[in-house]
PDB file of N, CA and C in Angstrom:
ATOM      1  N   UNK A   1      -9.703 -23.566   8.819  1.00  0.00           N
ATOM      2  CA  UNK A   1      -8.495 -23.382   9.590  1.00  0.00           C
ATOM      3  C   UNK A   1      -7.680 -22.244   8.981  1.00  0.00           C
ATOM      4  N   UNK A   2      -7.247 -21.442   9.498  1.00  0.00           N
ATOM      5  CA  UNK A   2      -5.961 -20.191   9.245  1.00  0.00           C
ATOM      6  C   UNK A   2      -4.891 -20.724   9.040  1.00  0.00           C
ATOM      7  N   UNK A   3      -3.904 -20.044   8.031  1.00  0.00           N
ATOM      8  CA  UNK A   3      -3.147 -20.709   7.923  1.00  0.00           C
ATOM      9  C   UNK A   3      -2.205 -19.260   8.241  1.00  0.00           C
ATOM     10  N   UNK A   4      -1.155 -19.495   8.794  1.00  0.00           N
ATOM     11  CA  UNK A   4       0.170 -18.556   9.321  1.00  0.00           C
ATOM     12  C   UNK A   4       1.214 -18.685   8.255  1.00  0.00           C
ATOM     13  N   UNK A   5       1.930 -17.928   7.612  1.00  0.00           N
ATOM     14  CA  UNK A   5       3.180 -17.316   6.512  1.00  0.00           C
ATOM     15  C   UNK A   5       4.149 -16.851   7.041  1.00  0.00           C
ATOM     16  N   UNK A   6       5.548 -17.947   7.460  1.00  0.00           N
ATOM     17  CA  UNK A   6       6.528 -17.335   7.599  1.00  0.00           C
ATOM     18  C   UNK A   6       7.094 -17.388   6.521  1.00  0.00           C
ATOM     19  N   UNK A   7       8.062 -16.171   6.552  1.00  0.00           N
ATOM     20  CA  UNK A   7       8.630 -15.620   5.494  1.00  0.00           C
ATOM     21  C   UNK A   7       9.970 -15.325   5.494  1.00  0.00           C
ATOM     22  N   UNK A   8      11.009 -15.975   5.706  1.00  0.00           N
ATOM     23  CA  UNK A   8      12.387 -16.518   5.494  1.00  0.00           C
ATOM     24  C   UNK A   8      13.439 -16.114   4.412  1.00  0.00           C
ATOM     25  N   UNK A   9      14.716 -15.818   4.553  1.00  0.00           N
ATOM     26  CA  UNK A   9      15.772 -15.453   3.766  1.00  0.00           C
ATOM     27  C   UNK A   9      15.834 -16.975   3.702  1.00  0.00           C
ATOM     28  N   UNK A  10      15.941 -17.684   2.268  1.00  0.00           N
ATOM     29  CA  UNK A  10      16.233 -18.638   2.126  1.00  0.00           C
ATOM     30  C   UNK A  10      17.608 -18.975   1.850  1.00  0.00           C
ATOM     31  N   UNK A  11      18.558 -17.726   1.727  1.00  0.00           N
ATOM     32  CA  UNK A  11      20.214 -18.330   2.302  1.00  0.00           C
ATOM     33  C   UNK A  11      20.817 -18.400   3.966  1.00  0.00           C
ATOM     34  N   UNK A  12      20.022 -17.968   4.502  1.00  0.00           N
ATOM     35  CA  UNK A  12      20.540 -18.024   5.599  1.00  0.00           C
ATOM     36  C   UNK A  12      19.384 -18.827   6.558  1.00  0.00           C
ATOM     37  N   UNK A  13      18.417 -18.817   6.264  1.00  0.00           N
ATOM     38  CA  UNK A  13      17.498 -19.448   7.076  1.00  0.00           C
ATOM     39  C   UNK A  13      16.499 -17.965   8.179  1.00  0.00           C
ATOM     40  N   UNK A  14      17.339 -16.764   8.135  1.00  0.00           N
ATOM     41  CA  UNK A  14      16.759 -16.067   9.196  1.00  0.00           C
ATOM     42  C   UNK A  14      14.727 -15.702   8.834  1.00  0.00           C
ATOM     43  N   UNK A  15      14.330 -15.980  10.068  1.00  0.00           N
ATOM     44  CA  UNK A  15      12.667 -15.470  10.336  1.00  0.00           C
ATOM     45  C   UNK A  15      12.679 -13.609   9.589  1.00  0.00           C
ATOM     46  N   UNK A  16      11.808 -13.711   8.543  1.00  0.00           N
ATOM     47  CA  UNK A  16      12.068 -11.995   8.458  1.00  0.00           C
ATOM     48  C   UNK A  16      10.533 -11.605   9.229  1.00  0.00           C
ATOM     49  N   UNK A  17       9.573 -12.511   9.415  1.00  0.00           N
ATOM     50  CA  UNK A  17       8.156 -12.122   9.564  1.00  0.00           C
ATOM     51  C   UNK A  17       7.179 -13.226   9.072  1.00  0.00           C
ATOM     52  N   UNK A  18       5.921 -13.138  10.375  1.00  0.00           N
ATOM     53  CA  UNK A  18       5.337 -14.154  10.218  1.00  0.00           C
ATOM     54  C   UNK A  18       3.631 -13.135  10.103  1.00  0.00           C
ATOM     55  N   UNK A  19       3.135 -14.023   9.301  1.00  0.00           N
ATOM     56  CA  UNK A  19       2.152 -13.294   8.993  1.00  0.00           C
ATOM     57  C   UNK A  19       0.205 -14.166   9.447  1.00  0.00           C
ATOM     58  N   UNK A  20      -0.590 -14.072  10.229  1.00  0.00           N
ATOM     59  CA  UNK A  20      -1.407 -14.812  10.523  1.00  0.00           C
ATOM     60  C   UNK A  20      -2.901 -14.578  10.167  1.00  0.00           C
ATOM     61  N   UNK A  21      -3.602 -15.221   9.847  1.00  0.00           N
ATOM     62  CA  UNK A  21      -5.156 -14.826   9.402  1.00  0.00           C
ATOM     63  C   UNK A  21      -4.919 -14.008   7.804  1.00  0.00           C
ATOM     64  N   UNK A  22      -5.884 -13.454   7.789  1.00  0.00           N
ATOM     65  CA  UNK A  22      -6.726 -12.908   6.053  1.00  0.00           C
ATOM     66  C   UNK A  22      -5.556 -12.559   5.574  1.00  0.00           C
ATOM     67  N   UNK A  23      -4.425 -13.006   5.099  1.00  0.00           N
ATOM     68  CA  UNK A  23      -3.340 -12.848   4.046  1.00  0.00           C
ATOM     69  C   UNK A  23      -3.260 -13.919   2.958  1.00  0.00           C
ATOM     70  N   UNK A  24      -2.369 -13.538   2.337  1.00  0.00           N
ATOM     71  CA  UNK A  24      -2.038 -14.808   1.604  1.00  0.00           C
ATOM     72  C   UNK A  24      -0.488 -14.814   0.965  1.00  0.00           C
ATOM     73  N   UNK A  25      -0.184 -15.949   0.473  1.00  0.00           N
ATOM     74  CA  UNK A  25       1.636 -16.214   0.087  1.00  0.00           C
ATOM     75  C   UNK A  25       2.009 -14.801  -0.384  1.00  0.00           C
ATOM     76  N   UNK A  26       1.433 -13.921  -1.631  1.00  0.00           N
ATOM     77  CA  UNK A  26       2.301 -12.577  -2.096  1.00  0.00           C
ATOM     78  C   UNK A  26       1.708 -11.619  -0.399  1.00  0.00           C
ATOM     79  N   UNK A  27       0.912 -11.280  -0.032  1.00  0.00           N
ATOM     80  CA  UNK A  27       0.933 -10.190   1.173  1.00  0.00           C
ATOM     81  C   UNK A  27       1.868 -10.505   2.072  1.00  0.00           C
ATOM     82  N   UNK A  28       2.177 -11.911   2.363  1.00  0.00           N
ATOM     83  CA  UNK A  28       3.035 -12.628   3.227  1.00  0.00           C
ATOM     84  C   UNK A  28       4.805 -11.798   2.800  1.00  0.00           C
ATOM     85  N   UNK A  29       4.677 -12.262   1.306  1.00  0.00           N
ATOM     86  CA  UNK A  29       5.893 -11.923   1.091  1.00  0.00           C
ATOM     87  C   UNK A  29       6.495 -10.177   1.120  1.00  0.00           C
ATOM     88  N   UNK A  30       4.907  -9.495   0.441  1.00  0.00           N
ATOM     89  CA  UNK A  30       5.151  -8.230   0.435  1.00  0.00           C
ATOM     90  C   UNK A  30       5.935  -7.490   1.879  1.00  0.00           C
ATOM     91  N   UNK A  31       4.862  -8.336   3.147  1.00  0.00           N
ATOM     92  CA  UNK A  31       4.763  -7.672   4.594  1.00  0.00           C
ATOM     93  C   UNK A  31       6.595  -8.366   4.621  1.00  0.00           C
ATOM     94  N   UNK A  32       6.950  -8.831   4.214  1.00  0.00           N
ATOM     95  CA  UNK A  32       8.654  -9.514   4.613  1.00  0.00           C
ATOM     96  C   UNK A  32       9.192  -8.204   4.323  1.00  0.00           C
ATOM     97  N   UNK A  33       9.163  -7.791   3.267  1.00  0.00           N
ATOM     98  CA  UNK A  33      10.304  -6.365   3.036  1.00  0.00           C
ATOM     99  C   UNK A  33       9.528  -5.351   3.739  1.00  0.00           C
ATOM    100  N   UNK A  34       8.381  -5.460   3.988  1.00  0.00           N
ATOM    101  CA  UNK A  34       8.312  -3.935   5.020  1.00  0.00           C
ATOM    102  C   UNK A  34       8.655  -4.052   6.310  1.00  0.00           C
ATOM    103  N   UNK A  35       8.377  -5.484   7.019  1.00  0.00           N
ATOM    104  CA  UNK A  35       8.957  -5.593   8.617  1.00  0.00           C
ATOM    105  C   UNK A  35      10.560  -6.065   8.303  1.00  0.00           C
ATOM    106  N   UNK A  36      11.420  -5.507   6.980  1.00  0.00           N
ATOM    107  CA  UNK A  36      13.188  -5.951   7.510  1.00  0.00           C
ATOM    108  C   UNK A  36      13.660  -4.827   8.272  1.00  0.00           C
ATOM    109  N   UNK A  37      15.016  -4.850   8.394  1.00  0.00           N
ATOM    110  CA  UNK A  37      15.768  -3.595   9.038  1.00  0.00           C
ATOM    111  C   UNK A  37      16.115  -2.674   7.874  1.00  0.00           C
ATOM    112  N   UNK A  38      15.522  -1.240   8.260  1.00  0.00           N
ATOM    113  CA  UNK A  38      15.835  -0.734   7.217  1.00  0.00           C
ATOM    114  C   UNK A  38      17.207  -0.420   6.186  1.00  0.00           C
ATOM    115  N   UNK A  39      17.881  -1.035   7.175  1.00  0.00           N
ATOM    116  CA  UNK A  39      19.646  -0.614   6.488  1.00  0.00           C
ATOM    117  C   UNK A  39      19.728  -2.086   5.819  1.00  0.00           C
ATOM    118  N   UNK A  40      18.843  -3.111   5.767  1.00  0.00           N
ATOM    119  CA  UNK A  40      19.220  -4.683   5.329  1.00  0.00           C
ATOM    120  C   UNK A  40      18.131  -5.527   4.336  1.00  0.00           C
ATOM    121  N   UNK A  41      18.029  -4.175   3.263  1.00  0.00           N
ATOM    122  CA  UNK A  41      16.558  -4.902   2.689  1.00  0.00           C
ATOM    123  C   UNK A  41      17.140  -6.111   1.891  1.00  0.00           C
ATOM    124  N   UNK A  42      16.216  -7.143   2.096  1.00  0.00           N
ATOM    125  CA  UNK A  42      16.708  -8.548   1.189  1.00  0.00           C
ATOM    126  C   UNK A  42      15.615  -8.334   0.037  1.00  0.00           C
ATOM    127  N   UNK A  43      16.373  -8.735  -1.121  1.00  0.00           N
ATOM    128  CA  UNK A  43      16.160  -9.118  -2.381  1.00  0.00           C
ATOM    129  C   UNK A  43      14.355 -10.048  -2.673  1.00  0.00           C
ATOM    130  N   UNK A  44      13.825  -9.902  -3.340  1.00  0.00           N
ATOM    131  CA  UNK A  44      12.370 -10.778  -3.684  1.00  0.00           C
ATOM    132  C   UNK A  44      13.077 -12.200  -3.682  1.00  0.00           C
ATOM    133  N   UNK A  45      14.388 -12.415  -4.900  1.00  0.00           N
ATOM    134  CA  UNK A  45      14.689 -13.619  -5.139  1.00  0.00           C
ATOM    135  C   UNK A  45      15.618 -14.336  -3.710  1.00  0.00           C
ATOM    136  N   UNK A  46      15.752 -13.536  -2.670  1.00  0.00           N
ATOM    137  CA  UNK A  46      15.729 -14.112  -1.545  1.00  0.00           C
ATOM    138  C   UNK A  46      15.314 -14.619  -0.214  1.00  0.00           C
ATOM    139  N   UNK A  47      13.960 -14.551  -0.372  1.00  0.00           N
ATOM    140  CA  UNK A  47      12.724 -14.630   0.365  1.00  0.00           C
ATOM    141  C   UNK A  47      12.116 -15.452  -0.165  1.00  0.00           C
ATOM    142  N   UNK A  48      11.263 -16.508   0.929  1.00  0.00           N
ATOM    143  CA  UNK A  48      10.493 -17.554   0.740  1.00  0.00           C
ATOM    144  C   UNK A  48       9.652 -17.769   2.070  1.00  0.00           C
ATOM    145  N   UNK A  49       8.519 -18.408   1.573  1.00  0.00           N
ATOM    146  CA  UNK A  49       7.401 -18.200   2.353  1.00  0.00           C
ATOM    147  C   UNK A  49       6.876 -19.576   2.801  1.00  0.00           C
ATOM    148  N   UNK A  50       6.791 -19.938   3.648  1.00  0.00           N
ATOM    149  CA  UNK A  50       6.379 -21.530   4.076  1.00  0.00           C
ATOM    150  C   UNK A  50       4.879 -21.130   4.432  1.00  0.00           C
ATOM    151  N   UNK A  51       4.078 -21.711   4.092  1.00  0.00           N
ATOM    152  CA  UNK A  51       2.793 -21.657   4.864  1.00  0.00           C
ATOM    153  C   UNK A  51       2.818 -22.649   5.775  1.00  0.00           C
ATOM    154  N   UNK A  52       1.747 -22.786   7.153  1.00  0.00           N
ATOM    155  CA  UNK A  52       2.336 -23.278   8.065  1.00  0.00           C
ATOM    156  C   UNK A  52       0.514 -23.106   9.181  1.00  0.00           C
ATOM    157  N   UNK A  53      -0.153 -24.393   8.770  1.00  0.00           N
ATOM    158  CA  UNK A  53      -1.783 -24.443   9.667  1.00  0.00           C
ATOM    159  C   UNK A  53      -1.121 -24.085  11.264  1.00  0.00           C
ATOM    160  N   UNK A  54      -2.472 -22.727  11.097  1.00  0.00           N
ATOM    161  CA  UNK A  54      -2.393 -22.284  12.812  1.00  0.00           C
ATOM    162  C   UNK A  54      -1.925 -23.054  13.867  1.00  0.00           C
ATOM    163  N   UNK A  55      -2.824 -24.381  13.859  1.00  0.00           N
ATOM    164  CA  UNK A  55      -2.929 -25.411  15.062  1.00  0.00           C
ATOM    165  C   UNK A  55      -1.206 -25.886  15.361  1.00  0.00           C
ATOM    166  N   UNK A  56      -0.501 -26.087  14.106  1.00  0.00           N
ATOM    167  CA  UNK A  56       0.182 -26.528  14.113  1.00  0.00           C
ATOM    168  C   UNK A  56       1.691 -25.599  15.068  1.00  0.00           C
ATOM    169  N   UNK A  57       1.520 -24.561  15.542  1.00  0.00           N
ATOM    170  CA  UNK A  57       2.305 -23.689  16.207  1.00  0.00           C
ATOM    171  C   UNK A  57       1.759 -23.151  17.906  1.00  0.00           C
ATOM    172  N   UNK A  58       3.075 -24.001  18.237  1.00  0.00           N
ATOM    173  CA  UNK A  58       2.633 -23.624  19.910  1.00  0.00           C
ATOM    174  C   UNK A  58       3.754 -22.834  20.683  1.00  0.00           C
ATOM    175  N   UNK A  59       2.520 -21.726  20.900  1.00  0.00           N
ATOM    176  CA  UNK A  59       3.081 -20.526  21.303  1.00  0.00           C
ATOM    177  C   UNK A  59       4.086 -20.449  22.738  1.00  0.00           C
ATOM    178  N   UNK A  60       4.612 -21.611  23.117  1.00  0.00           N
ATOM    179  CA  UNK A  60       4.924 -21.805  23.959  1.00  0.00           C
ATOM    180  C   UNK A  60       6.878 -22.076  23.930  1.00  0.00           C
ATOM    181  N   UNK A  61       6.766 -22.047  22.379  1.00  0.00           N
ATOM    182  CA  UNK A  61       7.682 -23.071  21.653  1.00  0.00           C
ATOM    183  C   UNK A  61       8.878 -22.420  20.956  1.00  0.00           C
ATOM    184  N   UNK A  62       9.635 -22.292  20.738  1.00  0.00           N
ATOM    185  CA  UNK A  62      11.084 -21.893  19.555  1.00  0.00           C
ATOM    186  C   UNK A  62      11.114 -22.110  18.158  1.00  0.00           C
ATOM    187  N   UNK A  63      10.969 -21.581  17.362  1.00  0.00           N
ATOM    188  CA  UNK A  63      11.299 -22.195  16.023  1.00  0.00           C
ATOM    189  C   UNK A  63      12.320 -21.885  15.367  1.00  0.00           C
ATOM    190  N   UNK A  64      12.622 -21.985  13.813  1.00  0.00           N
ATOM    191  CA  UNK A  64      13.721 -21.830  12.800  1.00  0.00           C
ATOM    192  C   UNK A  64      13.479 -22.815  11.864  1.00  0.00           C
ATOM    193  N   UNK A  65      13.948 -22.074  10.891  1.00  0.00           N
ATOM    194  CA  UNK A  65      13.619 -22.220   9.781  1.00  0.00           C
ATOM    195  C   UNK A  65      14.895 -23.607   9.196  1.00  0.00           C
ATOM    196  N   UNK A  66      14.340 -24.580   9.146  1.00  0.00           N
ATOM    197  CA  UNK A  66      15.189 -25.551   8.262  1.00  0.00           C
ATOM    198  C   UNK A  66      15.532 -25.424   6.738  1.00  0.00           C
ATOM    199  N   UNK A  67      16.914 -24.473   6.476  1.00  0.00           N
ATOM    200  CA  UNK A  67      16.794 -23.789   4.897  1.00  0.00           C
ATOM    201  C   UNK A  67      16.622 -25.158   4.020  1.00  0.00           C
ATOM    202  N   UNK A  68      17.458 -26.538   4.211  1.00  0.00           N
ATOM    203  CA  UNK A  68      17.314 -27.452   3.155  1.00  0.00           C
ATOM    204  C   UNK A  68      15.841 -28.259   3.428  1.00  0.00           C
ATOM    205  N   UNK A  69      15.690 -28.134   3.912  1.00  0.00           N
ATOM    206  CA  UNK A  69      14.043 -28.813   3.966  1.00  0.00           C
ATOM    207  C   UNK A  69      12.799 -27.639   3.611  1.00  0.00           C
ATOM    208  N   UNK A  70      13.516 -26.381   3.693  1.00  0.00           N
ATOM    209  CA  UNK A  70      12.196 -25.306   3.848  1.00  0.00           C
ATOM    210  C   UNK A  70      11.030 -25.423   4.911  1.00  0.00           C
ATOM    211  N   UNK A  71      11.316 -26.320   6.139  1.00  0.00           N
ATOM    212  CA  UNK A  71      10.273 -26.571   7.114  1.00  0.00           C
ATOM    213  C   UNK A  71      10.922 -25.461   8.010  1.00  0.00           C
ATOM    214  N   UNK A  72       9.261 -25.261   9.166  1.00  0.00           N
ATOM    215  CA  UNK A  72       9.920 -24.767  10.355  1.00  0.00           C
ATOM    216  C   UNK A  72       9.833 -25.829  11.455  1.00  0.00           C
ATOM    217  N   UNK A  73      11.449 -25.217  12.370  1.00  0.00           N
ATOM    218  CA  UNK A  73      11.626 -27.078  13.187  1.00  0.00           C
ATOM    219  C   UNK A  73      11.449 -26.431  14.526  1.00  0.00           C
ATOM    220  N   UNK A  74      11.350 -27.142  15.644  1.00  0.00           N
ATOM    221  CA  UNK A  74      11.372 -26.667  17.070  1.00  0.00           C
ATOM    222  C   UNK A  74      12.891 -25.864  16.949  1.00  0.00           C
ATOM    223  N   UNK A  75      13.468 -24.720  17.967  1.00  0.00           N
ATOM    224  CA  UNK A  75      14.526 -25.060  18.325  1.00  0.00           C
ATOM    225  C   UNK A  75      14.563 -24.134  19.896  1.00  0.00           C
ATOM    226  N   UNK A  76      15.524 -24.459  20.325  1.00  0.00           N
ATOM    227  CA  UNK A  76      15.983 -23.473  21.662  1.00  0.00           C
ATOM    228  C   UNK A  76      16.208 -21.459  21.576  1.00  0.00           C
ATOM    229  N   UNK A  77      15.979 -20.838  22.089  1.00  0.00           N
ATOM    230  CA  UNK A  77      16.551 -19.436  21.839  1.00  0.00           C
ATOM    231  C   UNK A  77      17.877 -19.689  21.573  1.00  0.00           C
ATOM    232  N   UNK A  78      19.098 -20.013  21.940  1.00  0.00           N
ATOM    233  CA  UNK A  78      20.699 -20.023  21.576  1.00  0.00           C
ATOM    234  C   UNK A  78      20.957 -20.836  20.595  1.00  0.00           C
ATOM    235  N   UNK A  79      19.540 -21.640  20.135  1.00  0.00           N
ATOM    236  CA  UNK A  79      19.970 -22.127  18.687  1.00  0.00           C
ATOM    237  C   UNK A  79      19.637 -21.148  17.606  1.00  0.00           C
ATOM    238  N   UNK A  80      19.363 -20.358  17.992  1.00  0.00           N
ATOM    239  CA  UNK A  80      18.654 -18.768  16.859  1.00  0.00           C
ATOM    240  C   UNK A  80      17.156 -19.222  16.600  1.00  0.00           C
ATOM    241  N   UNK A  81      16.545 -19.872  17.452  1.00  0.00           N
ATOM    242  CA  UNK A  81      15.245 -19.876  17.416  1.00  0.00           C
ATOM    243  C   UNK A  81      14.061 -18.585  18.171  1.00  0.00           C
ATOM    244  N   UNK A  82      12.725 -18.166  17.259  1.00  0.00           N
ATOM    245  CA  UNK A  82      12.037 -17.189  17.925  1.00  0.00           C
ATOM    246  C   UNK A  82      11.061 -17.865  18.295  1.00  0.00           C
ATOM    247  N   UNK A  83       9.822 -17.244  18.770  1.00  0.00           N
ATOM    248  CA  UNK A  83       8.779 -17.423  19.722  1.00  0.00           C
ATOM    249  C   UNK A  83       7.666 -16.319  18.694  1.00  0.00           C
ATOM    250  N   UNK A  84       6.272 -17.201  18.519  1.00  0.00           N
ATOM    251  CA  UNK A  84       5.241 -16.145  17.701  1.00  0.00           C
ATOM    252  C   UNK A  84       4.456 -15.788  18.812  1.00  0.00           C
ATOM    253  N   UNK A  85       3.923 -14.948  18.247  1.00  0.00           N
ATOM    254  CA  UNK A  85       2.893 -14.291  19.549  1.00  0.00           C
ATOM    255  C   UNK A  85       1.697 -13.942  18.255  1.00  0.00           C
ATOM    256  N   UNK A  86       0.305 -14.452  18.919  1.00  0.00           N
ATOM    257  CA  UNK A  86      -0.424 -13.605  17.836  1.00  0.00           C
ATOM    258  C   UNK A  86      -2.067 -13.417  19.053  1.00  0.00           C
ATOM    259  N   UNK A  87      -2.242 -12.073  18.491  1.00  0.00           N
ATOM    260  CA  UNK A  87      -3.923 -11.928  19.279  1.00  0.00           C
ATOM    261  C   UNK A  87      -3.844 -10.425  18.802  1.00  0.00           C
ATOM    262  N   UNK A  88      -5.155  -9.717  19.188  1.00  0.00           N
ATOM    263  CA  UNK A  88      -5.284  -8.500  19.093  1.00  0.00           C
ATOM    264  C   UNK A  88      -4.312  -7.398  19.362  1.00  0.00           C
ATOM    265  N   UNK A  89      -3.220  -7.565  20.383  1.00  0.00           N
ATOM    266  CA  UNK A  89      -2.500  -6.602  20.800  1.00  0.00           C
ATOM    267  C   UNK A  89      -1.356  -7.188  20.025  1.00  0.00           C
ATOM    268  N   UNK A  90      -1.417  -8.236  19.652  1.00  0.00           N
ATOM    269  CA  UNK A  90       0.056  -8.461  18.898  1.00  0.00           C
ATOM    270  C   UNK A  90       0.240  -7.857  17.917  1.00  0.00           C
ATOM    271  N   UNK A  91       1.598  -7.518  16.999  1.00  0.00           N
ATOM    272  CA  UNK A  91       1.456  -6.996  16.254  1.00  0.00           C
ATOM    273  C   UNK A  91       2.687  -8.827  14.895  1.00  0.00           C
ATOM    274  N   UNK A  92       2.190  -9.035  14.320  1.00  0.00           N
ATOM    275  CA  UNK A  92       3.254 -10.102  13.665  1.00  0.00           C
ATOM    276  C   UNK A  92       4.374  -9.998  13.850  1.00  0.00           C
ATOM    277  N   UNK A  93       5.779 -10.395  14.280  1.00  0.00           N
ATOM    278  CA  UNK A  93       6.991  -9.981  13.996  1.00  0.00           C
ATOM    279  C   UNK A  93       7.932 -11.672  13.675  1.00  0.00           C
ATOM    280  N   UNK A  94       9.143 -11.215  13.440  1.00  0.00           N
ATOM    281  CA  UNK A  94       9.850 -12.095  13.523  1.00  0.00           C
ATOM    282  C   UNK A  94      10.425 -12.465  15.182  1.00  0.00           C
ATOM    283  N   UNK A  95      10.308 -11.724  15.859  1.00  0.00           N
ATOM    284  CA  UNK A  95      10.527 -11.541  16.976  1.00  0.00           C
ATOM    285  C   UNK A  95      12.349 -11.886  16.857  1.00  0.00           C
ATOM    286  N   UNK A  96      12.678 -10.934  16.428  1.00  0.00           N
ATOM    287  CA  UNK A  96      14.270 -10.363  15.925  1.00  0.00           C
ATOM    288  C   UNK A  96      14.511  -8.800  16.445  1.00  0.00           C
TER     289      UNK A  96
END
């Protein structure tokens, strides 16, 4: 099974980038500071990486990041929740 790496500001909870297939926790984290905004780079010691089995994410769905649990939970778009997309034409994002 694949396992998917989101990769989270752990003070605020925001998605910086989700990472899917042949990576692992440091590429996960590396790819976080290259997909931020370039005017908003976050810190190493503020980034955290949940791993998170493929199956377990439906693309159909909202997420966000639960900062005191470190899980990712369902949520709505107006709750600041995103949507993953992954296949050949995708490219990973936070979808931010």
């Amino acid at each position: 099974m694949t396992t998917t790496y989101v990769t989270f500001d752990k003070r605020s909870g925001q998605i910086l980038s989700v990472h899917h297939g042949a990576v692992d926790a440091s590429a996960a984290r590396t790819g976080a500071q290259y997909h931020r905004q370039h005017d908003a780079k976050i810190s190493d010691e503020h980034i955290e990486v949940i791993p998170i089995p493929s199956d377990a994410i439906d693309k159909e769905k909202f997420y966000k990041v639960d900062v005191g649990r470190k899980r990712l939970v369902a949520a709505t778009a107006q709750d600041g929740g995103v949507a993953f997309s992954f296949g050949e034409a995708s490219r990973t994002s936070s979808g931010v």
